[in-house]
N, C-alpha and C. Protein backbone atom coordinates (compact mmCIF):
# COMPACT_ATOMS: atom_id res chain seq x y z
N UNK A 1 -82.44 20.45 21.91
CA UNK A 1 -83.07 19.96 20.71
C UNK A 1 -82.18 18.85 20.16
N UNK A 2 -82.62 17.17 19.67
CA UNK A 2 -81.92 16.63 19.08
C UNK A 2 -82.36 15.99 18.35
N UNK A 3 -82.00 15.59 17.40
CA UNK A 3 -82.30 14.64 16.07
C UNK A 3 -81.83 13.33 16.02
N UNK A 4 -82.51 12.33 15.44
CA UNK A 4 -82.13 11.25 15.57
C UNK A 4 -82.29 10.47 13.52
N UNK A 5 -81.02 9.99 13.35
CA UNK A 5 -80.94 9.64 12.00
C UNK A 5 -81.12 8.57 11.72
N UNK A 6 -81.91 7.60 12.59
CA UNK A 6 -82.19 6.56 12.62
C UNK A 6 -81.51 5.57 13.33
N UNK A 7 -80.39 6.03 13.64
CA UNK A 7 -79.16 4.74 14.65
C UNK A 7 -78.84 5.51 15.91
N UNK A 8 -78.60 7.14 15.47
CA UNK A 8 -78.19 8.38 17.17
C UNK A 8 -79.23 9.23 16.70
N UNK A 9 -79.32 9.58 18.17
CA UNK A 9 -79.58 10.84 18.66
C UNK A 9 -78.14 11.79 18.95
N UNK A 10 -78.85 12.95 17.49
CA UNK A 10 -77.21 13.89 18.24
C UNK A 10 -78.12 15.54 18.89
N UNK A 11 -76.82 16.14 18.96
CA UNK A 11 -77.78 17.75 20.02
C UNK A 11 -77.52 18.28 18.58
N UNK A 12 -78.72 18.88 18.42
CA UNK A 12 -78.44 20.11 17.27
C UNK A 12 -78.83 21.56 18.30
N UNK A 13 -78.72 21.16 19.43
CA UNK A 13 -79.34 23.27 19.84
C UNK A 13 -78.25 24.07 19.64
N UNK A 14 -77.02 23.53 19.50
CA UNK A 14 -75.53 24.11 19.81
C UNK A 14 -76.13 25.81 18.42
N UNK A 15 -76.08 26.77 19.37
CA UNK A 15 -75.75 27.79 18.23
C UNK A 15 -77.68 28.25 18.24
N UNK A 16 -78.50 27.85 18.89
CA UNK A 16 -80.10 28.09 18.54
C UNK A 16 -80.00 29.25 19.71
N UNK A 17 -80.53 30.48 19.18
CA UNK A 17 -80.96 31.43 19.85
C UNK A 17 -81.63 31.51 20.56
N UNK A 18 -82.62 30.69 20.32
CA UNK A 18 -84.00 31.04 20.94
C UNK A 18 -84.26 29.22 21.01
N UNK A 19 -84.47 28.41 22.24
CA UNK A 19 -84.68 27.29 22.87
C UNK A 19 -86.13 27.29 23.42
N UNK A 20 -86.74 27.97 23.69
CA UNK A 20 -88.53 28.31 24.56
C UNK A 20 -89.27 28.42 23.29
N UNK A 21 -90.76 28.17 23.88
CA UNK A 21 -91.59 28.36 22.89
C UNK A 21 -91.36 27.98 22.08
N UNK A 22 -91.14 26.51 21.31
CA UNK A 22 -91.06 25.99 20.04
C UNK A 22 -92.09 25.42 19.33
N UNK A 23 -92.41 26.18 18.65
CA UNK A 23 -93.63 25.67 17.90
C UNK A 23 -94.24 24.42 17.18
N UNK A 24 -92.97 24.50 15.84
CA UNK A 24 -92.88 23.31 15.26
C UNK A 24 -91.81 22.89 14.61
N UNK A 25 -91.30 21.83 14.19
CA UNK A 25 -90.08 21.39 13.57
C UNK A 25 -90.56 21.00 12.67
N UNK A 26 -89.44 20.76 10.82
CA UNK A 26 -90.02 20.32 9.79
C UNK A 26 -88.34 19.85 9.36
N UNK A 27 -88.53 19.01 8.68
CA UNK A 27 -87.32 19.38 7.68
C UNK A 27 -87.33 18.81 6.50
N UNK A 28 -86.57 20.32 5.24
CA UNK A 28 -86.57 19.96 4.20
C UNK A 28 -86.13 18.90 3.25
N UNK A 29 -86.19 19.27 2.15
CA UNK A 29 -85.81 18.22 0.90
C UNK A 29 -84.39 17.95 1.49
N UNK A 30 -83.59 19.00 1.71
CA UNK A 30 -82.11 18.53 1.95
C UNK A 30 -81.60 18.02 3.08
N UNK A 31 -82.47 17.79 4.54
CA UNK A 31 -82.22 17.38 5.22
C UNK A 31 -82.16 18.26 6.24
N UNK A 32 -82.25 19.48 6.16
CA UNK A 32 -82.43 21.02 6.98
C UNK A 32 -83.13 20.80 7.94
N UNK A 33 -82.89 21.04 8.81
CA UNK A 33 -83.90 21.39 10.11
C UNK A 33 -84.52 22.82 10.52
N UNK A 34 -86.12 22.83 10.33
CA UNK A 34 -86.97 24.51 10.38
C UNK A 34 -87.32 24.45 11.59
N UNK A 35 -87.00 25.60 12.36
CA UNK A 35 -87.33 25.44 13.53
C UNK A 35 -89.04 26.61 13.60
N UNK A 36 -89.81 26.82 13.86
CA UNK A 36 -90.76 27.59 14.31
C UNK A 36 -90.76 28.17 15.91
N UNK A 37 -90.54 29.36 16.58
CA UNK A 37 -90.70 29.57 17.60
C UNK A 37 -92.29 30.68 17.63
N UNK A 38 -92.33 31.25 19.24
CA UNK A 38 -93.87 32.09 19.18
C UNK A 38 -93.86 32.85 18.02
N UNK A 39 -92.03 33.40 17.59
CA UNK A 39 -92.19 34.79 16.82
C UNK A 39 -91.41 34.55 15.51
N UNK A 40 -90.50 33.80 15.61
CA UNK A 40 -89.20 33.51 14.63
C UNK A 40 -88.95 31.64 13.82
N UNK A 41 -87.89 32.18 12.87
CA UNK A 41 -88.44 30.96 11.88
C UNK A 41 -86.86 30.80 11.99
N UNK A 42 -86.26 29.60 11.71
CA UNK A 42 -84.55 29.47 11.89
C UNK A 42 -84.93 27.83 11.19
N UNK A 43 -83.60 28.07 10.57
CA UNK A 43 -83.32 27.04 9.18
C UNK A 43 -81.49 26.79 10.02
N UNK A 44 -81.47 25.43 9.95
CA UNK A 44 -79.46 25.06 10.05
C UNK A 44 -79.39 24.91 9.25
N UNK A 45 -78.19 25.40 8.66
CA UNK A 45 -77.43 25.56 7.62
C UNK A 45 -76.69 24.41 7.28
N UNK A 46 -75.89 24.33 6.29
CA UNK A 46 -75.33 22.94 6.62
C UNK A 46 -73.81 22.92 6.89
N UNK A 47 -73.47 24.27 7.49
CA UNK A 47 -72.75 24.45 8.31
C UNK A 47 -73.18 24.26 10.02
N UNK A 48 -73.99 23.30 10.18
CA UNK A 48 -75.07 23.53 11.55
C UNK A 48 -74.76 24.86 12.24
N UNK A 49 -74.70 25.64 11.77
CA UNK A 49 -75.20 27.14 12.12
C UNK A 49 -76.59 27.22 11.85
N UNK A 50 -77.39 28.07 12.84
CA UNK A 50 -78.42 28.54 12.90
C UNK A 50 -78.50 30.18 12.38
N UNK A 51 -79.61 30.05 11.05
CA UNK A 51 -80.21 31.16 10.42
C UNK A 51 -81.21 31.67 10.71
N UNK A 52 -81.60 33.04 11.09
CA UNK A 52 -83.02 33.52 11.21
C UNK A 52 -83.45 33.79 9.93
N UNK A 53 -85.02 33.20 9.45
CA UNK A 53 -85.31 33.27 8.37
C UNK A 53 -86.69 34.35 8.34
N UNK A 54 -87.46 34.71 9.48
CA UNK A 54 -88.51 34.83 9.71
C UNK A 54 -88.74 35.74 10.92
N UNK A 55 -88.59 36.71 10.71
CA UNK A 55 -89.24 37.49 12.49
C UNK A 55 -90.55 38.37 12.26
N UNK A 56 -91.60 37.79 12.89
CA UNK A 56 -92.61 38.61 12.99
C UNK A 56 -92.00 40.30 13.18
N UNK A 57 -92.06 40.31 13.77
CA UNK A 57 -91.80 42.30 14.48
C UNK A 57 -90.79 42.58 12.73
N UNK A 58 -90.02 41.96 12.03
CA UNK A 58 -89.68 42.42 10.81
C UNK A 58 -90.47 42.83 9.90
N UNK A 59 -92.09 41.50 9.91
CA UNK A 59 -92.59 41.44 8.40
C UNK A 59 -94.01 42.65 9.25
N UNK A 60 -94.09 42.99 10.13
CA UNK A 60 -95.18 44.06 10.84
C UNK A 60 -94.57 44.72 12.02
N UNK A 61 -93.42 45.81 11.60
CA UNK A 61 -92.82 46.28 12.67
C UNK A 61 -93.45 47.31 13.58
N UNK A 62 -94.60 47.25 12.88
CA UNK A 62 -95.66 47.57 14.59
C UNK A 62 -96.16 47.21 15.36
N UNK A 63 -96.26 45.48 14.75
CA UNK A 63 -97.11 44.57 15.69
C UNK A 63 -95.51 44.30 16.49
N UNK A 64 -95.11 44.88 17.28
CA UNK A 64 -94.09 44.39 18.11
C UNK A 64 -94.76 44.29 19.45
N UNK A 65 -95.56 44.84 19.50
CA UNK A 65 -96.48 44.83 21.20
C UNK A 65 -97.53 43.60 20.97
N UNK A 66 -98.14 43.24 20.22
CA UNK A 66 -98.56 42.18 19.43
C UNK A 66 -97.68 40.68 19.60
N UNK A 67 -96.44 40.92 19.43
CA UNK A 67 -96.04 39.73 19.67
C UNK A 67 -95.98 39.29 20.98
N UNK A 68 -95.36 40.57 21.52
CA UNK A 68 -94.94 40.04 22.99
C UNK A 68 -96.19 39.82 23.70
N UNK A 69 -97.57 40.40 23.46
CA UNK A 69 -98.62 40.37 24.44
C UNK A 69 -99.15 39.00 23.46
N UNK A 70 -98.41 38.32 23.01
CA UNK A 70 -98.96 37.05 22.36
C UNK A 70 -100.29 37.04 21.43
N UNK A 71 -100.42 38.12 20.47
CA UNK A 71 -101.22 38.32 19.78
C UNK A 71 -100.98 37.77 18.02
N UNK A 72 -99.69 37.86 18.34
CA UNK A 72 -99.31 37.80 17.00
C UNK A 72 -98.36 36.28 16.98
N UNK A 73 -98.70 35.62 16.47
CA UNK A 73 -97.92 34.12 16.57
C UNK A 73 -97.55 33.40 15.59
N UNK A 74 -96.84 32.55 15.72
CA UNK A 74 -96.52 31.69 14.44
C UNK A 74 -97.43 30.34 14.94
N UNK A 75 -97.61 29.15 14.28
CA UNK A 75 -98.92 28.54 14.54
C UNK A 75 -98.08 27.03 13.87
N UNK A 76 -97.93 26.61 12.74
CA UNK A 76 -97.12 25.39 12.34
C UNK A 76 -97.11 25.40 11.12
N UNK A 77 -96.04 24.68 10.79
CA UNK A 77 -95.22 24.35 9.25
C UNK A 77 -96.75 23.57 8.44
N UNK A 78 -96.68 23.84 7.30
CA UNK A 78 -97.41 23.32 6.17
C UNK A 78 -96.16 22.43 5.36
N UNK A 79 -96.23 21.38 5.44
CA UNK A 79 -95.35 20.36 5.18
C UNK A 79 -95.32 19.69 4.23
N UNK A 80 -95.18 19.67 2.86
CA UNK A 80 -95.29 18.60 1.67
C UNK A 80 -93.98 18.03 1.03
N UNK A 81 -94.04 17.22 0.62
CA UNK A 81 -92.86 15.89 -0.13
C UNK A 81 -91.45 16.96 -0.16
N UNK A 82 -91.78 18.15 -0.43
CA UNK A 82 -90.53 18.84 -0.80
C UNK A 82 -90.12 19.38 0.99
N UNK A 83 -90.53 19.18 1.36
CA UNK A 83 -90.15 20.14 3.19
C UNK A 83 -91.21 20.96 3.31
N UNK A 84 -90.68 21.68 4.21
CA UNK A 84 -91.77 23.30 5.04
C UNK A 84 -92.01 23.83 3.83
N UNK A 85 -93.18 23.82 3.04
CA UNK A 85 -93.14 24.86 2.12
C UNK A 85 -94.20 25.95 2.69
N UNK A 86 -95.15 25.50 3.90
CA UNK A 86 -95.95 26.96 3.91
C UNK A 86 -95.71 26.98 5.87
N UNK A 87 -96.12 28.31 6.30
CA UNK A 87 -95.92 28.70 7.47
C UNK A 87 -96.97 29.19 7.61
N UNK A 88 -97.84 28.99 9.20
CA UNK A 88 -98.83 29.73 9.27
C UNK A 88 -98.53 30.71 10.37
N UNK A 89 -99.21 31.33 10.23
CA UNK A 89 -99.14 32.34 11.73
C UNK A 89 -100.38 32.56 11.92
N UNK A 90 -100.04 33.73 13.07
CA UNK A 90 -102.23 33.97 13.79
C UNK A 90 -102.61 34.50 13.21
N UNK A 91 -101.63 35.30 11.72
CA UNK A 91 -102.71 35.59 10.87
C UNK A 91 -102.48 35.89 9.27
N UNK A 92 -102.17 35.04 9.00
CA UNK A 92 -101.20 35.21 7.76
C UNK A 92 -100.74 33.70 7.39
N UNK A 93 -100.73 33.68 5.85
CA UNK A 93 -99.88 32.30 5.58
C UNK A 93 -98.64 32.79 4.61
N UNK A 94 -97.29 31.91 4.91
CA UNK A 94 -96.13 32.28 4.30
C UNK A 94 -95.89 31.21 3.20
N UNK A 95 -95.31 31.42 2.11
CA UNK A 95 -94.61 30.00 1.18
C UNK A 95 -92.92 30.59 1.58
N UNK A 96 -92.77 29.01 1.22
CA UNK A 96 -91.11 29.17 1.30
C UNK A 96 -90.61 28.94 0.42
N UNK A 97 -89.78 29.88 -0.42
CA UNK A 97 -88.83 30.07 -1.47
C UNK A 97 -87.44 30.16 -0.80
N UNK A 98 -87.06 29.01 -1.36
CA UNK A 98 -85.64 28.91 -1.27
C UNK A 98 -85.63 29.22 0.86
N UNK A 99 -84.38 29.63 0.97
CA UNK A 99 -84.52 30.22 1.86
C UNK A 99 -85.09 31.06 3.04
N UNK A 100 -86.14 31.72 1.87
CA UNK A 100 -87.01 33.22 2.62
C UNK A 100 -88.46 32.84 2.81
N UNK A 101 -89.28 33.35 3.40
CA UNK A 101 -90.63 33.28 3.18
C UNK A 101 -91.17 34.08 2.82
N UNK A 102 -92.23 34.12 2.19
CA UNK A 102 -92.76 34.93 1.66
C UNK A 102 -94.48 35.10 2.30
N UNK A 103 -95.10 36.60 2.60
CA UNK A 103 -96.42 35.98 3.06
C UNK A 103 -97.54 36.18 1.81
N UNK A 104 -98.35 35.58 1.81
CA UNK A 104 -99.35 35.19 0.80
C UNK A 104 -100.56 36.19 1.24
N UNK A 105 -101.21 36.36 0.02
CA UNK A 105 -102.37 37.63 0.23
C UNK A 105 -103.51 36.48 0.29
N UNK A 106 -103.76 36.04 1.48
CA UNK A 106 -104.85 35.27 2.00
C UNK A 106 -105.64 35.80 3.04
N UNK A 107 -106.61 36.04 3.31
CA UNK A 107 -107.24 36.56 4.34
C UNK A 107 -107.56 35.57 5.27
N UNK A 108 -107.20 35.69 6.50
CA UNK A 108 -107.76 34.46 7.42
C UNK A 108 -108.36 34.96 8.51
N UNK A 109 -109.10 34.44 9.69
CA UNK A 109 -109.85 34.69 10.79
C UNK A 109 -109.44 33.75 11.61
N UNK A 110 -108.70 33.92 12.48
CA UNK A 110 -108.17 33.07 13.77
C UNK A 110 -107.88 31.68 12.93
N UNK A 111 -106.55 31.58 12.64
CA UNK A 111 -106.62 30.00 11.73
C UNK A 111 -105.64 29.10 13.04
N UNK A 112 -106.16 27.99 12.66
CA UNK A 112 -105.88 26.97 14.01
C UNK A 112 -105.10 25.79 13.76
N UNK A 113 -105.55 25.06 12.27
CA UNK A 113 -104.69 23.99 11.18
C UNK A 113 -104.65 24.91 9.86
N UNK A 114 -103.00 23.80 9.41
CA UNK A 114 -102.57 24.21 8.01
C UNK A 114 -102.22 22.14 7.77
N UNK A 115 -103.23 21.88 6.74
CA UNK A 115 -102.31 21.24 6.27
C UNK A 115 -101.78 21.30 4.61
N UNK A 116 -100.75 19.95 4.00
CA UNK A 116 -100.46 19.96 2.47
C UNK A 116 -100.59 19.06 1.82
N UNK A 117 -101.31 18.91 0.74
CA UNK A 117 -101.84 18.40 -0.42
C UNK A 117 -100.26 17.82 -0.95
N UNK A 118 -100.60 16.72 -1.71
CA UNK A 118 -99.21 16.35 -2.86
C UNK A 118 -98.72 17.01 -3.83
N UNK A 119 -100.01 18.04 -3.99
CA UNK A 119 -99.64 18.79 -4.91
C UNK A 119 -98.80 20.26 -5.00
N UNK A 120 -98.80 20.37 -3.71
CA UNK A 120 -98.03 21.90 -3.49
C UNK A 120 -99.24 22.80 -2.79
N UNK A 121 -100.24 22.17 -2.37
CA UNK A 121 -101.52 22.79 -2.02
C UNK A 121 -101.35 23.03 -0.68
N UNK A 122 -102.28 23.77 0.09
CA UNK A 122 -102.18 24.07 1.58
C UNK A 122 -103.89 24.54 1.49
N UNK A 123 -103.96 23.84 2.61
CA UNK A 123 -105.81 23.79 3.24
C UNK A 123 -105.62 24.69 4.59
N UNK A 124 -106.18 25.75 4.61
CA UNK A 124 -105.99 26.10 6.13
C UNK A 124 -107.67 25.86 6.75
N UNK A 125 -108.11 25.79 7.88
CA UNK A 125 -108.92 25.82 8.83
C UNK A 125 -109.03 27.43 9.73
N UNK A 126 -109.73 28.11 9.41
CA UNK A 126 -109.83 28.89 10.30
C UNK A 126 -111.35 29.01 10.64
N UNK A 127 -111.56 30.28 12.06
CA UNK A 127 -112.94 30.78 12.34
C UNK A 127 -114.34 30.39 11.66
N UNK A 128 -113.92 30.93 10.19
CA UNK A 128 -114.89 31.35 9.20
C UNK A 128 -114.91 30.34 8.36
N UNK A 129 -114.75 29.19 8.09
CA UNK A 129 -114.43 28.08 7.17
C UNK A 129 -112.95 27.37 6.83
N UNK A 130 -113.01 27.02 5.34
CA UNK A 130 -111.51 26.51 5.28
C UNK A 130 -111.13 27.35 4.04
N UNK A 131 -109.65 27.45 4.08
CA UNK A 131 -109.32 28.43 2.94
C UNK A 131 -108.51 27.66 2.10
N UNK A 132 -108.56 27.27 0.73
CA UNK A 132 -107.50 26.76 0.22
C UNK A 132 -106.61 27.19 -0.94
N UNK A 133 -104.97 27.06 -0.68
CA UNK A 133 -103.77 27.85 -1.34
C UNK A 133 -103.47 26.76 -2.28
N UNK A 134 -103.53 27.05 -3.63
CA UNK A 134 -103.04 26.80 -4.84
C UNK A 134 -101.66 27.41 -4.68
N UNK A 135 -100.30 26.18 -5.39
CA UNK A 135 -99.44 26.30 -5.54
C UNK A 135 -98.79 27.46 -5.68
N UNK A 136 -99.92 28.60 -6.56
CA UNK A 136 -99.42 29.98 -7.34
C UNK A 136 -99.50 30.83 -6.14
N UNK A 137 -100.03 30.87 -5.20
CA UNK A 137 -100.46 31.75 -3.90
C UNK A 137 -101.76 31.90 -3.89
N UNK A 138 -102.81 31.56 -5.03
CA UNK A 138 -104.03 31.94 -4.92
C UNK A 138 -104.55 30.93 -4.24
N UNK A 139 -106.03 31.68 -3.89
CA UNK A 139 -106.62 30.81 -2.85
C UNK A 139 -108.00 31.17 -2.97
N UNK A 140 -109.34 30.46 -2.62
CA UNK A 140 -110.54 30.18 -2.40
C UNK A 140 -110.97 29.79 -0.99
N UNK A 141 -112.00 30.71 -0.52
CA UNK A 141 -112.69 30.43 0.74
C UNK A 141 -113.93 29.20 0.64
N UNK A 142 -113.96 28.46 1.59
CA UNK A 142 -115.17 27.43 1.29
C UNK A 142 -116.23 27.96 2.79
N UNK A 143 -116.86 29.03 2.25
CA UNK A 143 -117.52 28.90 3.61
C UNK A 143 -118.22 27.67 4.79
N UNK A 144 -117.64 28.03 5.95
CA UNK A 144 -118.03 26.94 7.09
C UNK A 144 -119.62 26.67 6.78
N UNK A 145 -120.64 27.30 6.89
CA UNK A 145 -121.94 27.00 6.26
C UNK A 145 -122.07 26.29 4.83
N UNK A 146 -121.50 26.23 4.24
CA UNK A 146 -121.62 26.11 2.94
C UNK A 146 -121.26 24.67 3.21
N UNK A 147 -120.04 24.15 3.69
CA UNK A 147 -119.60 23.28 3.98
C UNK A 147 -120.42 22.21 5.54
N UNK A 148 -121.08 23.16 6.11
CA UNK A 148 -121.53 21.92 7.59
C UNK A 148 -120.69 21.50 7.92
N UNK A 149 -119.32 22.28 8.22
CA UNK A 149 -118.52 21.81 9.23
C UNK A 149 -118.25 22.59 10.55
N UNK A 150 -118.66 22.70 11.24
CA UNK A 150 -118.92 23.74 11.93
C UNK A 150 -117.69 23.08 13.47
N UNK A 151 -117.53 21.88 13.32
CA UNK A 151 -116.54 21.15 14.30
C UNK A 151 -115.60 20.22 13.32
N UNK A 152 -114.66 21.21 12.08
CA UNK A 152 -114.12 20.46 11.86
C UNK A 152 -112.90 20.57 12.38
N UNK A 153 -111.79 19.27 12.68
CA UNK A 153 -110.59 18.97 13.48
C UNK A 153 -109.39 18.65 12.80
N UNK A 154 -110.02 18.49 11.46
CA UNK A 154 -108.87 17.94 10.27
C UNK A 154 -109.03 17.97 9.37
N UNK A 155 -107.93 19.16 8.34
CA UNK A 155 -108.20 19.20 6.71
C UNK A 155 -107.02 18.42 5.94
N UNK A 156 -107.47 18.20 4.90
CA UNK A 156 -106.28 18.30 3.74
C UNK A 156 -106.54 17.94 2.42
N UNK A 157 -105.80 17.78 1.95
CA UNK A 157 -106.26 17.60 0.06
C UNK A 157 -105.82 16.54 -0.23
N UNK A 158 -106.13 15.58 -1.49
CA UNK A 158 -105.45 14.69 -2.08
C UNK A 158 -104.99 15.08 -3.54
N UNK A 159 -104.54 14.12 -4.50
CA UNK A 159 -103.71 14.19 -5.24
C UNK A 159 -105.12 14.43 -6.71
N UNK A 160 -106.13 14.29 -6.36
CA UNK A 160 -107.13 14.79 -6.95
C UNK A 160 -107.91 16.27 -6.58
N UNK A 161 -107.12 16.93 -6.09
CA UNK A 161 -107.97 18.45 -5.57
C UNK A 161 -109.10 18.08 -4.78
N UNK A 162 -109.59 16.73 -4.24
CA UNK A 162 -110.76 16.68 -3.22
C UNK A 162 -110.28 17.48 -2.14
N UNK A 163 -111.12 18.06 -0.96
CA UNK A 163 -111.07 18.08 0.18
C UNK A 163 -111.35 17.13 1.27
N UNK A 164 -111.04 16.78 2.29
CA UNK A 164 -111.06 15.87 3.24
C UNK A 164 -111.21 16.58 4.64
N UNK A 165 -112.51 16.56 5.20
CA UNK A 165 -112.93 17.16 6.39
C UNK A 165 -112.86 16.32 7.50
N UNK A 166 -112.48 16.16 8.26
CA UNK A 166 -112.66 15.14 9.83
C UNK A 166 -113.38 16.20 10.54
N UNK A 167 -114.78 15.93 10.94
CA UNK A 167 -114.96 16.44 12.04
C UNK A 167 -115.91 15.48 13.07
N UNK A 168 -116.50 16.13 14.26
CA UNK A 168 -117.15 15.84 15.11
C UNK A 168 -118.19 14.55 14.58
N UNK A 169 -118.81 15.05 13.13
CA UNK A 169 -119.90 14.81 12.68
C UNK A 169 -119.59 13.26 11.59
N UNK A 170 -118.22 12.73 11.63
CA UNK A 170 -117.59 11.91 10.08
C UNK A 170 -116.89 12.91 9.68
N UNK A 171 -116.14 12.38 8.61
CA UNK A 171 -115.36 12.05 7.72
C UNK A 171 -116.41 12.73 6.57
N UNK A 172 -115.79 13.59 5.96
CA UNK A 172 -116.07 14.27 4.85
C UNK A 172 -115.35 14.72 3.84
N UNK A 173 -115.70 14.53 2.53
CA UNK A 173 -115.35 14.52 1.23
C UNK A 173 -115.72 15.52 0.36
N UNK A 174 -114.82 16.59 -0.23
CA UNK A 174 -115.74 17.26 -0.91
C UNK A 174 -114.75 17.39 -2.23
N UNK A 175 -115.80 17.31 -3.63
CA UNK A 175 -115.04 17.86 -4.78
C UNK A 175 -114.23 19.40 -5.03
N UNK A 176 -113.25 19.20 -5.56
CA UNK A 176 -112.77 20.85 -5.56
C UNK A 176 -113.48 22.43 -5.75
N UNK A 177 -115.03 21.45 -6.02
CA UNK A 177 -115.65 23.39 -6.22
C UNK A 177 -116.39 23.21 -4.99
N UNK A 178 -116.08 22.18 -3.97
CA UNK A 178 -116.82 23.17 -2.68
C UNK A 178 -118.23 21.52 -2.51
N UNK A 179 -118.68 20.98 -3.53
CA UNK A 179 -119.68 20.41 -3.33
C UNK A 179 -119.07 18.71 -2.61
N UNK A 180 -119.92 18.37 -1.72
CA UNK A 180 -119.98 17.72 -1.11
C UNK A 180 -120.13 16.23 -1.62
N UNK A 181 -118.80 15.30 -1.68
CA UNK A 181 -119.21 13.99 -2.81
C UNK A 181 -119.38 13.28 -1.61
N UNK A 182 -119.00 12.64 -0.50
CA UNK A 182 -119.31 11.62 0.22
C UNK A 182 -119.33 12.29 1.95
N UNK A 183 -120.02 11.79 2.24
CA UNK A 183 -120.15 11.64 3.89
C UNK A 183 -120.56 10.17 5.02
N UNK A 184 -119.12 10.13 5.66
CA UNK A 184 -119.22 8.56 6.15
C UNK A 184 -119.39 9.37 8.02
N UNK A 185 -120.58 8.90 8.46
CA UNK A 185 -120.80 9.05 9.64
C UNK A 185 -119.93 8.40 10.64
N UNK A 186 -119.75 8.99 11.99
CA UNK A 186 -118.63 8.10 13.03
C UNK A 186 -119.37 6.68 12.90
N UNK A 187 -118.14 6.29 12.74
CA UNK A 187 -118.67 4.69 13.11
C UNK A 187 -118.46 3.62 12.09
N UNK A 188 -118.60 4.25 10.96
CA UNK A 188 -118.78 3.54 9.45
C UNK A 188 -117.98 3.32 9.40
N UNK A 189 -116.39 3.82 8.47
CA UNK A 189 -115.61 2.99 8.68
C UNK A 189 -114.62 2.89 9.38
């Protein structure tokens, strides 16, 4: 694993437990590097020591057969101005406080994208529609019917609580209660 600060590339793996299966990289406000693997979450310190912040088989120490038969996964960083603030997994979304994560009482169905709003927001994409996390942990389902996105490929929010759908079908816009303000078909712009 190496990082580059704009002039080198240096090795940061020195001290990483776990090198396979890397999910996703983020890094925070301070310059931290988050590592995501299938099962585990690791933050360098700024002692470049490597911290485990995150082990599945910890936060569901029954789903341990789950992980290994690849049922249970971590999926990618939810990323806004401040760093990694949300984590998804195959089934669950985490915020990050300080150090720790925390998981959020969100219900999801096979979720596939997470993205983040400017505001501290997180849009997830799953099965059943899109779900979206208010700063506080709360969250609202937009059902996939409700919405006609049935192939969407890309969420996220803007700095006005809209939603922003990419799918198969255009580019879609929706106001924060779910209703539908613009739709630009492929091609338009």
């Amino acid at each position: 694993l190496h990082r580059f600060d704009g002039t080198t590339w240096t090795d940061v793996s020195d001290g990483l437990p776990e090198q396979r299966n890397l999910k996703d990289v983020a890094v925070d406000e301070r310059g931290r590097l988050w590592l995501a693997t299938n099962s585990r979450v690791y933050v360098r310190g700024d002692d470049a020591s490597w911290k485990k912040v995150l082990d599945l088989a910890d936060v569901r120490p029954d789903a341990e057969t789950d992980v290994e038969a690849g049922q249970l996964y971590l999926v990618k960083f939810g990323v806004t101005p401040q760093g990694p603030t949300y984590l998804l997994s195959s089934e669950a979304v985490y915020r990050r406080r300080g150090d720790a994560l925390e998981k959020l009482d969100v219900e999801l169905s096979s979720p596939w994208i997470i993205a983040c709003g400017s505001r501290g927001d997180a849009v997830v994409r799953d099965r059943l529609g899109v779900v979206v996390v208010q700063p506080d942990g709360s969250s609202r389902r937009l059902p996939e019917a409700r919405l006609g996105i049935a192939s969407a490929w890309g969420v996220n929010t803007d700095a006005r609580g809209r939603l922003w759908v990419g799918t198969s079908h255009g580019l879609m816009i929706f106001a924060g209660t779910g209703e539908r303000v613009v739709h630009y078909a492929p091609g338009t712009i």
